[in-house]
Protein backbone atom coordinates (compact mmCIF):
# COMPACT_ATOMS: atom_id res chain seq x y z
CA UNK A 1 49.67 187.35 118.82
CA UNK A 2 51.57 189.53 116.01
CA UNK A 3 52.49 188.25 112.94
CA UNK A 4 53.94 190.08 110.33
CA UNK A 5 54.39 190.10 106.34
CA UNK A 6 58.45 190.21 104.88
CA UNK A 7 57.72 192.49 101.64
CA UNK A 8 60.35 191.16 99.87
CA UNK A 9 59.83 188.03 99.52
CA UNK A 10 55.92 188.03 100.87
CA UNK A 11 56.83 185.29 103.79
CA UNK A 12 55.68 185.64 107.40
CA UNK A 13 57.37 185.78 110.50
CA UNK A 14 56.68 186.17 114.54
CA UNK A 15 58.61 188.50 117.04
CA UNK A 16 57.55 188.49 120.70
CA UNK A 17 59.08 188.64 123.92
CA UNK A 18 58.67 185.51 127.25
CA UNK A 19 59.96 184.41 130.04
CA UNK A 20 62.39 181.40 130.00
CA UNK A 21 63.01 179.00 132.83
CA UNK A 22 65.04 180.92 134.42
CA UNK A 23 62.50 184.32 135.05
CA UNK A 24 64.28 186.26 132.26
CA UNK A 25 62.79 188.01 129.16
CA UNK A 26 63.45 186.99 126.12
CA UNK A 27 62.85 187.91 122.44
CA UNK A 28 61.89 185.77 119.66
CA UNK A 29 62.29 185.89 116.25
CA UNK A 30 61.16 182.87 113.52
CA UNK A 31 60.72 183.41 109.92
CA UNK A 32 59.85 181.53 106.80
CA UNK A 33 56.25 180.88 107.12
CA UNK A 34 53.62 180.66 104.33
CA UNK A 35 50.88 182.27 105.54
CA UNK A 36 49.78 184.39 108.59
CA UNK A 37 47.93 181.82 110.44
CA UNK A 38 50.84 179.47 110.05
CA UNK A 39 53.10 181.89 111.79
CA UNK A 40 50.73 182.73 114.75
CA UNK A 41 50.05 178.86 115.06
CA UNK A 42 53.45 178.59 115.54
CA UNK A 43 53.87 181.13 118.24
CA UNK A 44 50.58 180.22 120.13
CA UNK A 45 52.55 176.68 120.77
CA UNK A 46 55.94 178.08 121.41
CA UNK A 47 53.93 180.15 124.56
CA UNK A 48 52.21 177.16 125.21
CA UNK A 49 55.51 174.72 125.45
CA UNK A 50 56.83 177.32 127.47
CA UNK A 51 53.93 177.33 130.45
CA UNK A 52 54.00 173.95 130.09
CA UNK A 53 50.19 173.92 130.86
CA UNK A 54 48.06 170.27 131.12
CA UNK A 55 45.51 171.57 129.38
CA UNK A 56 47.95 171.75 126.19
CA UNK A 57 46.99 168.57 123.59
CA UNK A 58 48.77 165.23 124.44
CA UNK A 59 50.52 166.00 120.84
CA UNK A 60 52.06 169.29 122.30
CA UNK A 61 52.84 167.54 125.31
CA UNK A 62 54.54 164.50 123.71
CA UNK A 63 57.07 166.72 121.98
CA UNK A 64 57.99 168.41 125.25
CA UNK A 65 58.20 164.55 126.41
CA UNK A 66 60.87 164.12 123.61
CA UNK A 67 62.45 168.00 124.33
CA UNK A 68 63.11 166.15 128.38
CA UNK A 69 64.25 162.84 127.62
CA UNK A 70 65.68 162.19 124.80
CA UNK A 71 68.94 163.95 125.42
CA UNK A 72 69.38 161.34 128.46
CA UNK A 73 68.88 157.99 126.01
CA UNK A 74 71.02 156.28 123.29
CA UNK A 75 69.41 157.06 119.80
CA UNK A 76 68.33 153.64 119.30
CA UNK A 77 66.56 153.41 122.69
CA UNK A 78 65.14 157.07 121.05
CA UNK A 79 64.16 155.73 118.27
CA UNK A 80 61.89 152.60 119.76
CA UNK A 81 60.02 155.19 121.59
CA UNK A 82 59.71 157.31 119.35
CA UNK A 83 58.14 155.16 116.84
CA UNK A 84 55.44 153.54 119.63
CA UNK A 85 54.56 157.10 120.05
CA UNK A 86 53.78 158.05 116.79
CA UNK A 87 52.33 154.68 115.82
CA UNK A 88 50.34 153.33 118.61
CA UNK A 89 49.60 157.02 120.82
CA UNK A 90 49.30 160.21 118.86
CA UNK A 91 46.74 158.96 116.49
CA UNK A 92 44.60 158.04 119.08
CA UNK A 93 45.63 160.83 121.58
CA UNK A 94 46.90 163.26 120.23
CA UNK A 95 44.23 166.43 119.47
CA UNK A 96 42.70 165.19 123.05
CA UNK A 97 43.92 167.72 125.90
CA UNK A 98 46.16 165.38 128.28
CA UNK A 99 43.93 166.84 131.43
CA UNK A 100 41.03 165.24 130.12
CA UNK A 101 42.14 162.23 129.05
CA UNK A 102 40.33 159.14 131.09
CA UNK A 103 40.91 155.92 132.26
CA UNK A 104 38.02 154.92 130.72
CA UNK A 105 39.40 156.45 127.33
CA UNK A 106 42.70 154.32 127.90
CA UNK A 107 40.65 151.09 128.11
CA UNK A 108 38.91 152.08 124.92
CA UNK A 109 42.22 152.63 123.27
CA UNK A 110 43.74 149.21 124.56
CA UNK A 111 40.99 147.47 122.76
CA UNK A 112 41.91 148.99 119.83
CA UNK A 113 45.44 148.53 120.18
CA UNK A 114 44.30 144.66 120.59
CA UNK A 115 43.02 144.60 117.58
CA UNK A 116 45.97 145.59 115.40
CA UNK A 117 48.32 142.69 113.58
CA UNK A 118 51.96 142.88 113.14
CA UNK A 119 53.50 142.87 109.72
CA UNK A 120 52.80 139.43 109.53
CA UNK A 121 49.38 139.86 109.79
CA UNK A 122 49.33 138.21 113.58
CA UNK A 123 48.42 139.85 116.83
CA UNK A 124 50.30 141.50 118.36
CA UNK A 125 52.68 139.66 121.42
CA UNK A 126 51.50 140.21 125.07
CA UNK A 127 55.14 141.52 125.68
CA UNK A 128 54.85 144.25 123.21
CA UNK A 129 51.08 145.45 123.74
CA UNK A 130 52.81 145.66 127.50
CA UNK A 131 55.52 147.89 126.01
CA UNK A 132 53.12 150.05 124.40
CA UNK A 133 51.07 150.69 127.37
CA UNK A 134 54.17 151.36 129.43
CA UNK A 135 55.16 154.00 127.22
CA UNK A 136 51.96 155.94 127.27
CA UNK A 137 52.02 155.34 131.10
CA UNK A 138 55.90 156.87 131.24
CA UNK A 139 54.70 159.91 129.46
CA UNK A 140 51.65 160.95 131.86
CA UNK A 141 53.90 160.07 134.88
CA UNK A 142 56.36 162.58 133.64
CA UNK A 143 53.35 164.99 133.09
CA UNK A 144 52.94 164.06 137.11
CA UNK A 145 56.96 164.39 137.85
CA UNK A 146 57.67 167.74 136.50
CA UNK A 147 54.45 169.51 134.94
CA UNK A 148 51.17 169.38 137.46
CA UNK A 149 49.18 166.43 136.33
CA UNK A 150 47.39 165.20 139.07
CA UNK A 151 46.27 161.84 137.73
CA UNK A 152 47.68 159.11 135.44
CA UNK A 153 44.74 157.48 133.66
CA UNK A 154 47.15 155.00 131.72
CA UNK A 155 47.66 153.55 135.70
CA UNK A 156 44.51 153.58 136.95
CA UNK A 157 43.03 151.68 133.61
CA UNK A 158 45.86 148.82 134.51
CA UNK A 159 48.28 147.60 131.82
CA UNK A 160 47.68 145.38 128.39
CA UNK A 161 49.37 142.38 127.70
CA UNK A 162 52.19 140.52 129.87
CA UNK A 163 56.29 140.27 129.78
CA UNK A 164 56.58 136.86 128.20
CA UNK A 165 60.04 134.65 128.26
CA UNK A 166 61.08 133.45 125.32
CA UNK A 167 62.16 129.92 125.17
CA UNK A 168 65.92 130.32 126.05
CA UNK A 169 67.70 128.03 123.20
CA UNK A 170 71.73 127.19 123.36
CA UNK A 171 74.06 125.10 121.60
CA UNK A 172 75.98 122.46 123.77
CA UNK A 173 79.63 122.47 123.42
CA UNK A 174 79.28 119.48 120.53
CA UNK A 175 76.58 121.86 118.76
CA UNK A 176 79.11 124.74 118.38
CA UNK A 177 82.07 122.81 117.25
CA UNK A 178 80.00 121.10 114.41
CA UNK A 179 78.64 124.32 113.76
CA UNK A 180 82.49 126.74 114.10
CA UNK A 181 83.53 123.98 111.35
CA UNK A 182 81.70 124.82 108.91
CA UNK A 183 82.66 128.21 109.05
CA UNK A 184 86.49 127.92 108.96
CA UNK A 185 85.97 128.66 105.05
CA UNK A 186 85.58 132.42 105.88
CA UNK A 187 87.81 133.65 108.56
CA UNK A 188 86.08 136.57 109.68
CA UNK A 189 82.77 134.63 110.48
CA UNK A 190 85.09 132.15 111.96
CA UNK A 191 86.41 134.42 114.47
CA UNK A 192 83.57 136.54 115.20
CA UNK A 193 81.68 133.43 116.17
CA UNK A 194 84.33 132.34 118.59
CA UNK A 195 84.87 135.55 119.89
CA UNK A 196 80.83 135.74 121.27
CA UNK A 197 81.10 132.02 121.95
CA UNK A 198 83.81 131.53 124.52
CA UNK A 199 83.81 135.05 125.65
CA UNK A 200 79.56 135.48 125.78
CA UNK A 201 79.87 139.17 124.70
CA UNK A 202 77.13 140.65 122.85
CA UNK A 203 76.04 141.31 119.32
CA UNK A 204 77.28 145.16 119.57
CA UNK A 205 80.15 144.79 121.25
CA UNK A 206 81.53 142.31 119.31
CA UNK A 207 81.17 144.70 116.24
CA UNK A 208 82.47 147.76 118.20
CA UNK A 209 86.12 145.44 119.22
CA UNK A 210 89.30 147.08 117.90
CA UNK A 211 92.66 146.11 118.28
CA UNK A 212 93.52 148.14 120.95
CA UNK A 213 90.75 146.79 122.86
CA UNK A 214 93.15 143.23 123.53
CA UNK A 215 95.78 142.89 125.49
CA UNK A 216 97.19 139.75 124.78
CA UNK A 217 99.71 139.97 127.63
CA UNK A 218 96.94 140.02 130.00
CA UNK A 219 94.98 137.73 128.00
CA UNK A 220 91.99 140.46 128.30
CA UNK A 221 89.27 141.96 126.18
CA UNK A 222 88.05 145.53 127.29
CA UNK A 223 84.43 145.57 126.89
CA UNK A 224 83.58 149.53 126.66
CA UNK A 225 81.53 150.32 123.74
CA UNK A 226 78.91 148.73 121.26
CA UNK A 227 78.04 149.05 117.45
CA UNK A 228 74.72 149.85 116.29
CA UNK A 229 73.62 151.00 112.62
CA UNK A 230 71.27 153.23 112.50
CA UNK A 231 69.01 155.17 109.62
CA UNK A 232 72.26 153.59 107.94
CA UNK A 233 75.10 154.96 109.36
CA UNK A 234 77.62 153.55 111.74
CA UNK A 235 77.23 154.41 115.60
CA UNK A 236 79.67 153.56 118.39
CA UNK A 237 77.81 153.78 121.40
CA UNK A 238 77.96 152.77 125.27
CA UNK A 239 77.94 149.35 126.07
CA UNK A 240 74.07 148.50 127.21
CA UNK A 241 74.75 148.86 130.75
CA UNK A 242 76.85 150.57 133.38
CA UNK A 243 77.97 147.10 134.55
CA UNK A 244 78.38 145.59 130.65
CA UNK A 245 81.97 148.06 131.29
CA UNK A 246 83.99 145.08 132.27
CA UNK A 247 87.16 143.51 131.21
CA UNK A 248 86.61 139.54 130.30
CA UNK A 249 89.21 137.45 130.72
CA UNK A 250 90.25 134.84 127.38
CA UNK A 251 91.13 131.48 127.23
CA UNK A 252 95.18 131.21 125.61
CA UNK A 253 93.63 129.39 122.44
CA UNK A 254 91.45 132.23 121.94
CA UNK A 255 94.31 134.97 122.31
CA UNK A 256 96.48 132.61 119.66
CA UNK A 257 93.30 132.85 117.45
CA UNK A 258 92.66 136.45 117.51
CA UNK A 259 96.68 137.02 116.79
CA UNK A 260 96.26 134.86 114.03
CA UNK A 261 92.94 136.99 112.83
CA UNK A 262 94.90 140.68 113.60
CA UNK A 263 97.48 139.25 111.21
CA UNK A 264 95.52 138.96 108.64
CA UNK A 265 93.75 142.58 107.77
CA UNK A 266 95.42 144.66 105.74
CA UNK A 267 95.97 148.11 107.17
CA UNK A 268 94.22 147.93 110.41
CA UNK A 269 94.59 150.86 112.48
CA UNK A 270 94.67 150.20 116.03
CA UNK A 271 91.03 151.93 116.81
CA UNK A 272 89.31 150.79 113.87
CA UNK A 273 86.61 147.91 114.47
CA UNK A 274 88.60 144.45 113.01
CA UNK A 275 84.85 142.76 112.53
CA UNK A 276 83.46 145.46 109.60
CA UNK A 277 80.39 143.96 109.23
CA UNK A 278 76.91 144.07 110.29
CA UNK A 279 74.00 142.26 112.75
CA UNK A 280 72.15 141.06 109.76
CA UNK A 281 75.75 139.47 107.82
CA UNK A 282 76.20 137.61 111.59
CA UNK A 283 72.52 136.48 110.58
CA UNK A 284 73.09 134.89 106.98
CA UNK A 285 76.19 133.43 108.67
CA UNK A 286 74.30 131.17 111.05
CA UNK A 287 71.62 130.38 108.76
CA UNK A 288 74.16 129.04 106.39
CA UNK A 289 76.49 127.39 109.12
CA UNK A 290 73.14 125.44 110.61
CA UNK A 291 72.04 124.35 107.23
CA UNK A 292 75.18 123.08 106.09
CA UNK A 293 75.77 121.23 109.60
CA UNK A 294 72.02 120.52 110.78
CA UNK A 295 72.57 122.14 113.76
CA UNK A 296 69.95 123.65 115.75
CA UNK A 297 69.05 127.34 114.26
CA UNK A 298 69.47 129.42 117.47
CA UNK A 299 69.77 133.32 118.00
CA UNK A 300 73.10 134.80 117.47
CA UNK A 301 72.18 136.38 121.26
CA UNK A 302 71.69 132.68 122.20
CA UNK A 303 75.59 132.06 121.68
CA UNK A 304 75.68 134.37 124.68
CA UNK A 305 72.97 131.88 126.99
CA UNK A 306 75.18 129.09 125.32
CA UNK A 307 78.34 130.66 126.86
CA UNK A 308 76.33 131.22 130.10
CA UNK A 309 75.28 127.40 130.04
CA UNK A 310 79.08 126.24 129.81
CA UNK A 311 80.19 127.81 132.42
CA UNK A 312 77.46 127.27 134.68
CA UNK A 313 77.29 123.04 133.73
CA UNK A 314 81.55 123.81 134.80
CA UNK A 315 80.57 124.53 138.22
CA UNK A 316 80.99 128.42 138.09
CA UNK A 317 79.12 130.43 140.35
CA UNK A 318 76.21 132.94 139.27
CA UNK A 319 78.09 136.16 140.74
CA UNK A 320 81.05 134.65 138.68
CA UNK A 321 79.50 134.56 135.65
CA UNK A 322 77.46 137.59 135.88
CA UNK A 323 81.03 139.82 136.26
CA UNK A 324 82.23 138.12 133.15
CA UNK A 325 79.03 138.69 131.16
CA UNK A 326 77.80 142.25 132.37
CA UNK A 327 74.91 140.72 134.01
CA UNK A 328 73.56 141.22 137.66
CA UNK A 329 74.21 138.01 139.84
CA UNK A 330 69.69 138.22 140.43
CA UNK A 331 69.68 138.01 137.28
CA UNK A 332 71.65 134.67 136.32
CA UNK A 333 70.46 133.26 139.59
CA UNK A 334 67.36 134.06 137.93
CA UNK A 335 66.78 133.35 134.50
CA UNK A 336 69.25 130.33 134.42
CA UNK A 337 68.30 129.05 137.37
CA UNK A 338 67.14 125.55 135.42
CA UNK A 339 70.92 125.63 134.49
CA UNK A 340 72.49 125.01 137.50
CA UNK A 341 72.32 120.80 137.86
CA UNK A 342 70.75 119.35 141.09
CA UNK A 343 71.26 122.12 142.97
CA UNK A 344 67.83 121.55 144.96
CA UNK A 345 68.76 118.27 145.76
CA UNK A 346 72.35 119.41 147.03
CA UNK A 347 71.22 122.25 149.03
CA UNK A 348 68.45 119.29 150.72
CA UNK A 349 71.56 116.56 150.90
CA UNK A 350 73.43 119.56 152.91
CA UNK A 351 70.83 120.98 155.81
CA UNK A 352 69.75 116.64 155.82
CA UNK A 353 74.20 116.86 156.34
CA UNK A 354 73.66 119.84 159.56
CA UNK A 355 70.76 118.23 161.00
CA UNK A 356 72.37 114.83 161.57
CA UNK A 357 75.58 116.79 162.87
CA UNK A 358 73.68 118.50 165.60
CA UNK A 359 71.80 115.26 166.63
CA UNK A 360 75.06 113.86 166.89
């Protein structure tokens, strides 16, 4: 490895030739560095990223982990990684070389992980030590994929923790009309809240609507993008999923409404968001509007089960509701399947209905 000095300004600096990807030679050339063995540090992993070799530490690894995927995520989906890997993996991991980690040395590390509390000083949830695990599993599986790892420890030690449901709250339609009362005082809140409550739209894409997203001809809402703030600045990003692209259809009242709201900003361009505020204002906004009514103090993504729940206790079917929603039709047959009223008892009313018939 050749480092050399800059004698003008005593810095160090690499120069050296490789192969790329694609068989051809290149040169390299980086500068800046303090001392000599900083600069030949540097170039020894730059060869090593290149060759891509197992025997490289799980820390060199996990930043050609980041190099290959996180150009195909969202930032926020990034950034939830990101911080499970630098939190919960490379301090445990990372000056091991990922050839010889074990599954042995993965069990040892669950028990650790175990052990840690939250921020409230609690254990951690079985649904996020299983999120943990399942990212250290995704990163020697893509060792496997694409780079020669035979074996993926992380698998073979089996995971931590569980998925675990949480309770599904929702307001009945008496619960949000007590509750869209009391917030009549500030029109914004007002209409956001009725916006996710008879259209069952998400958090993000409620904050990412713009006027040219209505068409109150149609009576339609085009659902294409979703807000998220992040590291404090404003992102407009996809909706969550391919199938959250939909167009939802809006009761009259709600198109009157929404007119009404348009009418009311002041210089509203017609691709600027008409709901300028955040997740956490949306928060204060319920806390206030269940205090001041008594109702029930359910997630602002509950309004969305809520919604769900209405439509379901109006007879509507699950593939229905999942193309007005963005949902998969398994997945409302699924997860509101204690929704749907007496629908055992119909289905046994019905083949009891066909047997008779055929004995007739």
């Amino acid at each position: 490895m050749g480092a050399f000095k800059n004698k003008k300004n005593g810095t160090w600096y690499v120069q050296f030739r490789y192969t790329d990807w694609k068989g051809e030679r290149q040169q390299k050339l980086k500068r800046g560095f303090a001392t000599k063995r900083e600069a030949q540090e540097w170039e020894r992993q730059f060869l090593m990223s290149k060759r891509a070799d197992i025997n490289m530490t799980f820390e060199q690894f996990a930043k050609l982990y980041e190099r290959d995927i996180k150009p195909k995520l969202k930032l926020n989906t990034w950034i939830t990684k990101e911080s499970i890997i630098q939190k919960k993996i490379l301090p445990y991991f990372g000056k091991r070389k990922l050839s010889e980690i074990t599954a042995r040395d993965i069990i040892c590390w669950q028990n650790e992980i175990r052990e840690l509390k939250d921020w409230h000083g609690k254990p951690l949830s079985a649904t996020y030590l299983k999120t943990v695990h399942n990212q250290l599993s995704a990163i020697f599986n893509h060792a496997i994929r694409y780079y020669g790892l035979q074996v993926n420890p992380a698998q073979r030690a089996g995971n931590m923790g569980k998925e675990e449901r949480k309770e599904m709250l929702f307001w009945t339609r008496e619960e949000y009309t007590k509750f869209s009362d009391a917030m009549m005082d500030k029109p914004m809140s007002f209409y956001a809240f009725e916006m996710l409550y008879w259209c069952g739209i998400r958090e993000g894409e409620l904050l990412a609507l713009t006027p040219s997203d209505f068409d109150f001809q149609k009576r339609t809402v085009s659902i294409t993008k979703s807000y998220q703030r992040i590291h404090g600045q404003d992102l407009i990003t996809t909706p969550k999923t391919p199938k959250s692209v939909r167009v939802v259809q809006m009761p009259q009242f709600l198109c009157d409404e929404i007119q009404d709201y348009l009418k009311q900003l002041y210089g509203v361009e017609s691709n600027d968001r008409i709901f300028p505020i955040t997740k956490s204002y949306l928060h204060r906004e319920m806390d206030r509007g269940c205090k001041q009514t008594g109702v029930k103090r359910i997630r602002i993504h509950d309004l969305r089960h809520s919604h769900i729940s209405l439509l379901i206790d109006m007879g509507f079917t699950a593939l229905a509701i999942a193309d007005r929603v963005g949902h998969e039709s398994v997945d409302i047959t699924y997860r509101y399947a204690h929704l749907f009223p007496n629908r055992q008892t119909e289905m046994a009313n019905q083949l009891d209905q066909l047997k008779d018939k055929e004995g007739a």
